[in-house]
Protein backbone atom coordinates (compact mmCIF):
# COMPACT_ATOMS: atom_id res chain seq x y z
CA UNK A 1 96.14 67.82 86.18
CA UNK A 2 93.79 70.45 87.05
CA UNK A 3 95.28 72.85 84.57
CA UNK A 4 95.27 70.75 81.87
CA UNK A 5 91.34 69.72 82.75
CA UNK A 6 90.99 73.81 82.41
CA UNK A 7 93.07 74.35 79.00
CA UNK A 8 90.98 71.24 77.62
CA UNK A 9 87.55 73.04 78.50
CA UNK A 10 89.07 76.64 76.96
CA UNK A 11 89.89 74.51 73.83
CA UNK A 12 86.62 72.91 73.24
CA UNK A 13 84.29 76.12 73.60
CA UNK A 14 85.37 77.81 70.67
CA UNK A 15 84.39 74.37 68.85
CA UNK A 16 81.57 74.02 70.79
CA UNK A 17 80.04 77.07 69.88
CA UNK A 18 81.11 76.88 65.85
CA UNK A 19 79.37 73.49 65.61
CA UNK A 20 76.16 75.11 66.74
CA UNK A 21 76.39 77.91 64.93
CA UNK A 22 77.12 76.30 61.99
CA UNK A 23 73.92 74.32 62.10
CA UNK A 24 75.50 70.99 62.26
CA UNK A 25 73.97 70.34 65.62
CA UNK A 26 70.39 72.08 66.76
CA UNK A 27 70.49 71.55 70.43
CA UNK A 28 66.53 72.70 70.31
CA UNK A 29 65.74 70.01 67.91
CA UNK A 30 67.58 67.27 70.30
CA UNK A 31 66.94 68.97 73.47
CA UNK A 32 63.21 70.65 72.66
CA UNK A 33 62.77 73.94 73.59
CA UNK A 34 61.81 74.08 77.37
CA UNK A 35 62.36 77.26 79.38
CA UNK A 36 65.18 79.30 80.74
CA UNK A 37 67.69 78.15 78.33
CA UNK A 38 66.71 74.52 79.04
CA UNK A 39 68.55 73.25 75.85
CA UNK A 40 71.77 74.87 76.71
CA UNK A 41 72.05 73.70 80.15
CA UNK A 42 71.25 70.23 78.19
CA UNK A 43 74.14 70.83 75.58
CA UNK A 44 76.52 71.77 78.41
CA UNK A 45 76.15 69.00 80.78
CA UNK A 46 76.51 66.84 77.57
CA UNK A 47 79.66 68.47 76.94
CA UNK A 48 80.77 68.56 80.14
CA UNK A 49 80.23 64.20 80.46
CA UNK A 50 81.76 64.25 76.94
CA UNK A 51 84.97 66.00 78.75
CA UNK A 52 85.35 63.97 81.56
CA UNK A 53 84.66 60.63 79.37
CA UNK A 54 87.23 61.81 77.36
CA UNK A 55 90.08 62.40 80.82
CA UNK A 56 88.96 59.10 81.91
CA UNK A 57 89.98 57.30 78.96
CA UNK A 58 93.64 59.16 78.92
CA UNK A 59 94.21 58.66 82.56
CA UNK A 60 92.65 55.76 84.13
CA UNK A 61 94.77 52.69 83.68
CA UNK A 62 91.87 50.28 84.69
CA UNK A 63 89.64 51.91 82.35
CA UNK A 64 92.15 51.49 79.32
CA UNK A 65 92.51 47.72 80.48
CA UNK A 66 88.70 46.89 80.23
CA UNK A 67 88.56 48.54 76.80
CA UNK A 68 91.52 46.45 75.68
CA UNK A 69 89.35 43.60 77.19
CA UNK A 70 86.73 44.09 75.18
CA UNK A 71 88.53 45.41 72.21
CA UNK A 72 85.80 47.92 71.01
CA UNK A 73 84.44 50.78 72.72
CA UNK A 74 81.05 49.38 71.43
CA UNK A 75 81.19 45.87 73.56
CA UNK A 76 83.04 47.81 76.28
CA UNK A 77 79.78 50.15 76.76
CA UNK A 78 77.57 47.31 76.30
CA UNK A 79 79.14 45.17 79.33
CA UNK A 80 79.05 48.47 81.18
CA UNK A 81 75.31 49.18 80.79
CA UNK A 82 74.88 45.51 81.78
CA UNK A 83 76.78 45.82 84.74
CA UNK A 84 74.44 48.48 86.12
CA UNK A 85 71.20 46.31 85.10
CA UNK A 86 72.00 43.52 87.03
CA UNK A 87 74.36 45.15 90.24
CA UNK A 88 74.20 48.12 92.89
CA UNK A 89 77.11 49.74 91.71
CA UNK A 90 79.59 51.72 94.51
CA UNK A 91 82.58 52.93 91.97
CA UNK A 92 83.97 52.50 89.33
CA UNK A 93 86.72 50.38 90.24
CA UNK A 94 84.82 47.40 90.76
CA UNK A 95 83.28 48.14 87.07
CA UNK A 96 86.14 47.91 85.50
CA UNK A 97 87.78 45.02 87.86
CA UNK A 98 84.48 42.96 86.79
CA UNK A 99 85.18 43.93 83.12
CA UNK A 100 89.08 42.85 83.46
CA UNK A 101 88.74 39.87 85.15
CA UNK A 102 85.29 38.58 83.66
CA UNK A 103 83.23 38.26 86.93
CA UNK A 104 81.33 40.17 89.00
CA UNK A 105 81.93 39.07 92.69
CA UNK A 106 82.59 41.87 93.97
CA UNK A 107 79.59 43.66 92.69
CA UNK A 108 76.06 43.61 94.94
CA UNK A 109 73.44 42.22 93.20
CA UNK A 110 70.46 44.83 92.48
CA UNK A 111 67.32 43.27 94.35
CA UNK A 112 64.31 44.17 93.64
CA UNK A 113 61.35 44.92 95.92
CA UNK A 114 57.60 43.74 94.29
CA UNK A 115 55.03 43.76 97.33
């Protein structure tokens, strides 16, 4: 698994770095300009949740079972992001367990402090 984490990185730089260069993405003009290379280390950590977003969805079962669920990546995200309004999350298993089985008992709700 490792290795093929690795070979999937190799194969995306050489992309990575024609897409900029091409001018089809201008990391300054998302990212502004900062200092010390702020936009890069932007652009990679991007990349690098892009990558591991992209192994979750090939090898988590659970994960492939809430997206079927919801039956578009665009309701599956939304449940997601309401998820972590409304709970203290611990992992990621009880995400998608809420997702499959349409409740969220498991899940601590997020209380919040207003003295």
């Amino acid at each position: 698994m490792i290795g093929f984490i690795i070979f999937a990185a190799l194969l995306s730089i050489p992309t990575i770095i024609d897409v900029h260069h091409a001018g089809i993405a201008d990391l300054e003009h998302n990212y502004g300009h900062g200092k010390q290379h702020l936009a890069s280390n932007l652009a990679c950590l991007t990349f690098t949740a892009f990558l591991i977003n992209q192994i979750e969805q090939l090898s988590c079962k659970l994960f492939q079972e809430a997206l079927k669920i919801k039956k578009s990546k665009k309701a599956f995200w939304h449940a997601i992001r309401g998820l972590f309004d409304w709970f203290c999350i611990d992992n990621w298993t009880d995400v998608f367990t809420a997702i499959i089985e349409g409740r969220s008992v498991s899940l601590k709700l997020l209380t919040v402090d207003t003295t």
